[in-house]
Protein backbone atom coordinates (compact mmCIF):
# COMPACT_ATOMS: atom_id res chain seq x y z
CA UNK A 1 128.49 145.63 31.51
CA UNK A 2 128.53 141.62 32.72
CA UNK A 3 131.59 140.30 34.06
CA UNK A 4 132.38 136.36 34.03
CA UNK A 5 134.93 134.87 35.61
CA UNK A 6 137.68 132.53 33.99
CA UNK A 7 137.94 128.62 34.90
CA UNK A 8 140.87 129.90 36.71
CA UNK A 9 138.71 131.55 39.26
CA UNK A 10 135.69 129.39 39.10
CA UNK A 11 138.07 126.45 40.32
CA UNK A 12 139.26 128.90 43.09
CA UNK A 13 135.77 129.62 44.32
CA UNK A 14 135.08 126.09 44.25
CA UNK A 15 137.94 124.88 46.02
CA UNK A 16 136.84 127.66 48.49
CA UNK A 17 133.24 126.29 48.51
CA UNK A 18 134.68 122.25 49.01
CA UNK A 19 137.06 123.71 52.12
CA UNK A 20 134.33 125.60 53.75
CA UNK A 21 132.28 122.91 53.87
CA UNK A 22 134.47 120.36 54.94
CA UNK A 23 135.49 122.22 57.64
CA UNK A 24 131.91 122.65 58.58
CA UNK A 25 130.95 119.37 58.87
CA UNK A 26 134.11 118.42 60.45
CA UNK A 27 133.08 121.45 63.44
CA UNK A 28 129.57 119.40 63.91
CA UNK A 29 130.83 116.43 64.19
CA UNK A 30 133.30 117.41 66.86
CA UNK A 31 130.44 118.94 68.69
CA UNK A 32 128.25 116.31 68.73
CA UNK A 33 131.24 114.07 69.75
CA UNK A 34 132.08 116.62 72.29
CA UNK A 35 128.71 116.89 73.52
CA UNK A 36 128.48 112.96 73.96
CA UNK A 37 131.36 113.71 76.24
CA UNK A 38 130.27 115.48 78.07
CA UNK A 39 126.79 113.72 78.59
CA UNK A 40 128.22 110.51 78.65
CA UNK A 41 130.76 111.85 81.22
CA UNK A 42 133.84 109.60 79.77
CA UNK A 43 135.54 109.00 76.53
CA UNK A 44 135.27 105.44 76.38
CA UNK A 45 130.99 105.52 77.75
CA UNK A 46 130.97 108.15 74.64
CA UNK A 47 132.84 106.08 72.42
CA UNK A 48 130.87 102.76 73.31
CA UNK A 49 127.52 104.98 72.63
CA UNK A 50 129.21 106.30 69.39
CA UNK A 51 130.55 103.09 68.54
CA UNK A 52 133.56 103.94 67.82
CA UNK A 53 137.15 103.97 70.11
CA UNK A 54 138.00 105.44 73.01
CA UNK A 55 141.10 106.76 71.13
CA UNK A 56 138.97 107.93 68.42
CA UNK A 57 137.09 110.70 70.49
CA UNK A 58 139.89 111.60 72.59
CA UNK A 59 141.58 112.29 69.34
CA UNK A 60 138.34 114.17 67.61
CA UNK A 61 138.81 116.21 71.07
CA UNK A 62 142.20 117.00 70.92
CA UNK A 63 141.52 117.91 67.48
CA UNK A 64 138.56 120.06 68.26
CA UNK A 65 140.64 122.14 71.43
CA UNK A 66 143.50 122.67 68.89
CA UNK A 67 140.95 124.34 66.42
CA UNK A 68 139.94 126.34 69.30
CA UNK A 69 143.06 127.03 70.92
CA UNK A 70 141.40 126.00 74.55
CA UNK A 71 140.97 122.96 76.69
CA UNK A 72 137.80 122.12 77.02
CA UNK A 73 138.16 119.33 79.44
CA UNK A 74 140.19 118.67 82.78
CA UNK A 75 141.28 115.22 82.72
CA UNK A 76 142.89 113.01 85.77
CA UNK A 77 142.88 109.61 86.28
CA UNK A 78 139.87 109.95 87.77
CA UNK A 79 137.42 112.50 86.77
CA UNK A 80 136.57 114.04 83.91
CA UNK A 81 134.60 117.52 84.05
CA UNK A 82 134.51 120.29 82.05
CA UNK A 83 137.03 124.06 81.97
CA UNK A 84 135.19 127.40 82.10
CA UNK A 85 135.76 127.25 77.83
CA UNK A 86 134.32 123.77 77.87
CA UNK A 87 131.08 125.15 79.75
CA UNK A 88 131.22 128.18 77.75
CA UNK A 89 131.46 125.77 74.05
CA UNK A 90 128.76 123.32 75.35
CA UNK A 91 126.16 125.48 76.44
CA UNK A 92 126.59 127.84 73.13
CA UNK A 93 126.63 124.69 70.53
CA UNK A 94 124.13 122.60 71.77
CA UNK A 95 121.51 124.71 70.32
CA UNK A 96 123.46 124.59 67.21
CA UNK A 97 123.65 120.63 66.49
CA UNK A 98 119.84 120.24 67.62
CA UNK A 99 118.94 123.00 65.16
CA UNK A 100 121.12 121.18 62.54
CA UNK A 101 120.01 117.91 63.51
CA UNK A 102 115.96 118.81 63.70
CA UNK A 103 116.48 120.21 60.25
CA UNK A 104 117.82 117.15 58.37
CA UNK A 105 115.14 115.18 60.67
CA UNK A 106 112.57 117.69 58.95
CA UNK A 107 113.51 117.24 55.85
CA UNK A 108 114.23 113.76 55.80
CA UNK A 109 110.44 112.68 57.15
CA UNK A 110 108.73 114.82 54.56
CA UNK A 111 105.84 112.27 54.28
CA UNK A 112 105.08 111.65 58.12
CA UNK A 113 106.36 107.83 57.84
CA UNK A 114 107.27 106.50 60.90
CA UNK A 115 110.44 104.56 60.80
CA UNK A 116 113.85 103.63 62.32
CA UNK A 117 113.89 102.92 66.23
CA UNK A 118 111.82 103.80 68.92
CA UNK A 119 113.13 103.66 72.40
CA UNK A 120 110.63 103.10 75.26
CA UNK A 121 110.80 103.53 79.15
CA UNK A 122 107.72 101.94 80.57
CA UNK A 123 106.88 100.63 84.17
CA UNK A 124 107.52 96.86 84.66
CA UNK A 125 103.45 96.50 85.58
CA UNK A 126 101.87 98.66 83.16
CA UNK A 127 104.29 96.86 80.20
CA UNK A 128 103.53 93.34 80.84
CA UNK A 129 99.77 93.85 81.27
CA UNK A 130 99.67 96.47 78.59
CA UNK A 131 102.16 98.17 76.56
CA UNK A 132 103.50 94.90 74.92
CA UNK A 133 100.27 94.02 73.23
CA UNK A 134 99.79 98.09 72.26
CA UNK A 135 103.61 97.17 70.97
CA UNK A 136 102.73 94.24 69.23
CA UNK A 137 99.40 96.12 67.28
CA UNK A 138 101.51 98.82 66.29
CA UNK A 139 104.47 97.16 64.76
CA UNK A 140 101.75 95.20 62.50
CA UNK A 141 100.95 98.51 61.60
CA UNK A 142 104.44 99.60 61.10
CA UNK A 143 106.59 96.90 60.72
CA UNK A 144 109.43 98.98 59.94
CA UNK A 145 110.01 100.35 63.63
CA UNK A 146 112.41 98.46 65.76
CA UNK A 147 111.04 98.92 69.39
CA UNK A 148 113.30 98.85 72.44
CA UNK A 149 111.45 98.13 75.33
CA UNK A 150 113.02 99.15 78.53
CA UNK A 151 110.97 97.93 81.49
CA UNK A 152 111.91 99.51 84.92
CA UNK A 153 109.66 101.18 87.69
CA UNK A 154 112.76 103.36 87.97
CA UNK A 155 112.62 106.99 86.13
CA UNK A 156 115.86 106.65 83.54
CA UNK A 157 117.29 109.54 82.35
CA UNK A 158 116.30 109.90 78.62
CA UNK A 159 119.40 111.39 77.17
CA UNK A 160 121.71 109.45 78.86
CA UNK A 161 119.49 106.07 77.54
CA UNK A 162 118.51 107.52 74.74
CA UNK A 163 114.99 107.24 75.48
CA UNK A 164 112.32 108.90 73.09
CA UNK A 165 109.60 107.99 75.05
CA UNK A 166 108.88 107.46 78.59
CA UNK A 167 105.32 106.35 80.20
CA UNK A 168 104.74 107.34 83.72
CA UNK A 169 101.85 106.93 86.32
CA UNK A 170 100.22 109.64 88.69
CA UNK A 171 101.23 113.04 89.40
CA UNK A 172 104.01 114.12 87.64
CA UNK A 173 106.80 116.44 88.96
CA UNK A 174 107.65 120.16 87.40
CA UNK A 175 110.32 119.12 84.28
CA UNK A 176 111.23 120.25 80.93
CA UNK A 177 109.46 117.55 79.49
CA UNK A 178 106.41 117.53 77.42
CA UNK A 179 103.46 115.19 78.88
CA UNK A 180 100.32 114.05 77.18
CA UNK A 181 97.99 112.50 79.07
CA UNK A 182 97.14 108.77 77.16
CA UNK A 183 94.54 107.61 79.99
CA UNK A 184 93.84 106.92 83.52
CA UNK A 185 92.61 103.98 85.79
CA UNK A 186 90.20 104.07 88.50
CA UNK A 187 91.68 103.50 91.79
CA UNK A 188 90.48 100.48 93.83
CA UNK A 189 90.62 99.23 97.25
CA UNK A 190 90.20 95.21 97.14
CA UNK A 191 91.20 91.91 99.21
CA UNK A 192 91.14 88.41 98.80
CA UNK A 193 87.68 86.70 100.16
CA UNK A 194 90.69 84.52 101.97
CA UNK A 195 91.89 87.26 103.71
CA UNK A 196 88.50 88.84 104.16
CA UNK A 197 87.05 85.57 106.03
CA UNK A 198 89.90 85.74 108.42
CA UNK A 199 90.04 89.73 109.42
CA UNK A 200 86.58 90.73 108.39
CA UNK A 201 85.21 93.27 105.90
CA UNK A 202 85.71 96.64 105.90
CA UNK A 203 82.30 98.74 106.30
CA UNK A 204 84.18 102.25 106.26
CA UNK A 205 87.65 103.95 105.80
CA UNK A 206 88.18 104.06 109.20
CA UNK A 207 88.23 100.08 109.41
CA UNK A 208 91.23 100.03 107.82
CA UNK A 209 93.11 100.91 110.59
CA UNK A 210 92.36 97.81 112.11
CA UNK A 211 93.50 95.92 108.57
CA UNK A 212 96.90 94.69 107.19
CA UNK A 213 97.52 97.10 103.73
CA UNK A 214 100.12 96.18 101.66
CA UNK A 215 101.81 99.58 101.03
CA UNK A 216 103.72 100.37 97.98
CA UNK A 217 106.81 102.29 99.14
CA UNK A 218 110.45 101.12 99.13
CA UNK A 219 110.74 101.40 102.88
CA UNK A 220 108.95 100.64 105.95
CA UNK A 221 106.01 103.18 106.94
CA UNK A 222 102.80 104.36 106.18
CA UNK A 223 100.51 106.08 103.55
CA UNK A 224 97.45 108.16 104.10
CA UNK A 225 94.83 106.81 102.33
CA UNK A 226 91.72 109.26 101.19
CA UNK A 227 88.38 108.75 100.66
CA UNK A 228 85.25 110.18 99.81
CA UNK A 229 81.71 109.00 100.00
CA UNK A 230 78.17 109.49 98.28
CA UNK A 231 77.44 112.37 100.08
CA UNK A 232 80.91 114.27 99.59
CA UNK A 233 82.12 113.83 102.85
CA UNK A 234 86.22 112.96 103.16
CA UNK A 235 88.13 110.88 105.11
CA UNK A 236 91.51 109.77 105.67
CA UNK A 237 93.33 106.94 107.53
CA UNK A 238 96.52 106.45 107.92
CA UNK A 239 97.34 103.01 106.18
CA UNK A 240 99.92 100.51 108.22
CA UNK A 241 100.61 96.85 107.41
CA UNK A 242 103.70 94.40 107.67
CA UNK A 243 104.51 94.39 103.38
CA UNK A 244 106.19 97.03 101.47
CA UNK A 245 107.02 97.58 97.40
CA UNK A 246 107.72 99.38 94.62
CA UNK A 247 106.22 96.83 92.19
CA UNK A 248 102.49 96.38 92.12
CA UNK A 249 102.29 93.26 90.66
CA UNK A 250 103.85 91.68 93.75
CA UNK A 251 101.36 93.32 95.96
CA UNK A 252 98.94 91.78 93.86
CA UNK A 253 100.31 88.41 94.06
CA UNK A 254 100.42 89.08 97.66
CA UNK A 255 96.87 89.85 98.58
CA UNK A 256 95.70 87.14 96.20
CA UNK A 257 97.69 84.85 98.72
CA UNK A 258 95.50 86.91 101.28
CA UNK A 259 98.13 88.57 102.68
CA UNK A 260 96.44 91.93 103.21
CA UNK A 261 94.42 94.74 101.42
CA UNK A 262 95.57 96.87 98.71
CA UNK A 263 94.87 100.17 96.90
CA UNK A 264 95.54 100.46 93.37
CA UNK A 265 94.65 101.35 89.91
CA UNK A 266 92.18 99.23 88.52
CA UNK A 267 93.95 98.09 85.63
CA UNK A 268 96.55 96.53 87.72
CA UNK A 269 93.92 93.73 89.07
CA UNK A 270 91.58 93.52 86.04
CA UNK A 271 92.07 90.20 85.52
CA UNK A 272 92.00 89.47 89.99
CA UNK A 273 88.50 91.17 90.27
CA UNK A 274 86.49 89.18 87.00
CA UNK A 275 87.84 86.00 87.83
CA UNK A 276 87.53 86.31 91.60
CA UNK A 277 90.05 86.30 93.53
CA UNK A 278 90.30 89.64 94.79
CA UNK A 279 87.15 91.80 95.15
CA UNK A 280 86.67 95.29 95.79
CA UNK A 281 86.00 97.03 98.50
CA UNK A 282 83.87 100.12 100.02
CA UNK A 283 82.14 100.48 96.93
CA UNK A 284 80.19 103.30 98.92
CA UNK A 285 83.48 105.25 98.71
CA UNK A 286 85.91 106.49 95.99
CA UNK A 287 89.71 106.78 96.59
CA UNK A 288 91.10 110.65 96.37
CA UNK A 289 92.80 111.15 94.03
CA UNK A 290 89.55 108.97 91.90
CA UNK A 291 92.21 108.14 89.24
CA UNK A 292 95.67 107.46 88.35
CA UNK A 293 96.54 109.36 85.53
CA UNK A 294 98.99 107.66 83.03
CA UNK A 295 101.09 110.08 80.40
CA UNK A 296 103.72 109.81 77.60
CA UNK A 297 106.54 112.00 78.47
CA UNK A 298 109.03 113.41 75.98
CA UNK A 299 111.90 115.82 74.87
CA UNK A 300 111.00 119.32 74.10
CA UNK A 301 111.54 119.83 70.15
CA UNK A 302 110.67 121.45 67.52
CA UNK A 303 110.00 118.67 64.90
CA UNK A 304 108.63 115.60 66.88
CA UNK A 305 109.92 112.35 65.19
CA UNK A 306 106.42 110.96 63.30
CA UNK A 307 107.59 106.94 64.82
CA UNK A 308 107.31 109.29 68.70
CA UNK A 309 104.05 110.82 67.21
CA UNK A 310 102.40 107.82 66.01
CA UNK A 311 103.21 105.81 68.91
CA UNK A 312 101.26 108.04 71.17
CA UNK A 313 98.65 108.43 69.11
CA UNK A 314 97.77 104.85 68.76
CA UNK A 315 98.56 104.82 72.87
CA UNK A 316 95.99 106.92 72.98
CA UNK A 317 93.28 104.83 70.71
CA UNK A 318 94.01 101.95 72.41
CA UNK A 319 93.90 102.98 75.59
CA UNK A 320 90.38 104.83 75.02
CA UNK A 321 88.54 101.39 73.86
């Protein structure tokens, strides 16, 4: 026997259907506002990232507690942090938007192209010399990606900045992130003849002690400073001078002036060492570590955006030639 149903009932069922799905969308998009809350850790930061008003989310909130009958946030005048509930909500249905959201991204980037707009954390150093002319190459190639280029020696947090790449030198500390390694530079120890004329040459590690290094840390002190020659044998000395930073390129500039002697990856003083005014030192010797690794770091997901993809991948051609 078949059964069919009237119009009568078909409209039901699809006035059923319409509600349903209304009041799904309107249950993701208070958890992604509620999750930009509570990352943002304000409404009006949330709202400005949003871009939309402070009144707006604090509404869509209000909204969203009522559906849940539970406060998700304490609020004073002062602080903002989340209830037991509001833990209990975020940590269940953050899974849930990046599941919805890595399936529309899926879908959406079928064929691979990379578009829209890539957000980039680089070192101040390592951009000027290099990144912004690996920028410039690949926007020929893709003109349709906006590129952000945030500059700073400082680690940013990625979520909060809404970073979707980050590039970071040497040894990297445990974290959730993913890291490819895009290339290295060999470390160098090199002066200016200036400086070298007035303090003498170094023959061995050792002599070093005697020498002003330029150190990069952001406070006073020393670094131990490795080495290891022909033969295999290691040495160490424990590096002192009167100059301390956290930007290379000013310790450059600084033992160009022939301020002191400095340690550093050789890509940072290229340019110094073929046109002659710095030149390396203790060629006998090799720094430990040899190299300074350099690697793209980025979110754990499960469908990598192909503009993140592509961008390290041409990273990685470029910096191999």
């Amino acid at each position: 026997m078949k059964y069919s149903l009237c119009d009568k009932q078909i409209n039901v069922v699809n006035t059923y259907a319409y509600i349903a799905k209304v009041d799904l969308m309107e249950t993701l998009t208070g958890m992604r506002i509620f999750a930009r809350v509570v990352e943002a850790g304000s409404f009006s930061e949330a709202g400005r990232q949003l871009g939309v008003a402070p009144s707006s989310v604090s509404r869509q909130i209000n909204e969203l507690e009522n559906s849940l009958g539970a406060l998700l946030f304490q609020r004073t005048t002062r602080k903002l942090s989340l209830t037991e509930a509001g833990e209990l909500y975020y940590e269940r249905t953050t899974s849930i938007v990046t599941e919805v959201d890595e399936a529309k991204l899926a879908i959406s980037q079928l064929d691979g192209t990379p578009t829209g707009i890539l957000r980039l954390n680089v070192p101040g150093s390592l951009s000027r010399r290099y990144i912004v002319p690996i920028v410039v190459a690949f926007q020929e190639k893709f003109p349709v990606v906006k590129v952000v280029l945030l500059a700073s020696d400082q680690v940013m947090d990625m979520i909060e900045h809404r970073i979707d790449l980050t590039i970071r030198l040497g040894v990297l500390k445990d974290s959730s992130l993913v890291a490819r390694k895009i290339g290295s530079g060999r470390r160098v120890i090199c002066a200016s003849t200036a400086y070298l004329k007035k303090a003498g040459n170094p023959k061995s590690p050792e002599d070093l002690s005697n020498h002003n290094c330029l150190i990069f840390r952001s406070n006073p002190g020393s670094n131990v400073w490795k080495f290891k020659n022909v033969k295999g044998i290691t040495s160490e000395v424990r590096a002192t001078g009167n100059l301390f930073g956290n930007d290379g390129e000013s310790l450059v500039a600084a033992a160009v002036e022939g301020h002191g002697i400095i340690l550093v990856p050789e890509w940072l003083v290229n340019c110094e060492l073929k046109e002659g005014s710095l030149q390396e030192l203790l060629t006998n010797y090799s720094s430990i570590p040899k190299e300074t690794p350099i690697y793209a770091l980025y979110q754990r997901q499960r469908h990598l955006p192909p503009k993140v993809r592509a961008f390290i991948d041409f990273m990685v051609e470029q910096f191999s030639n």
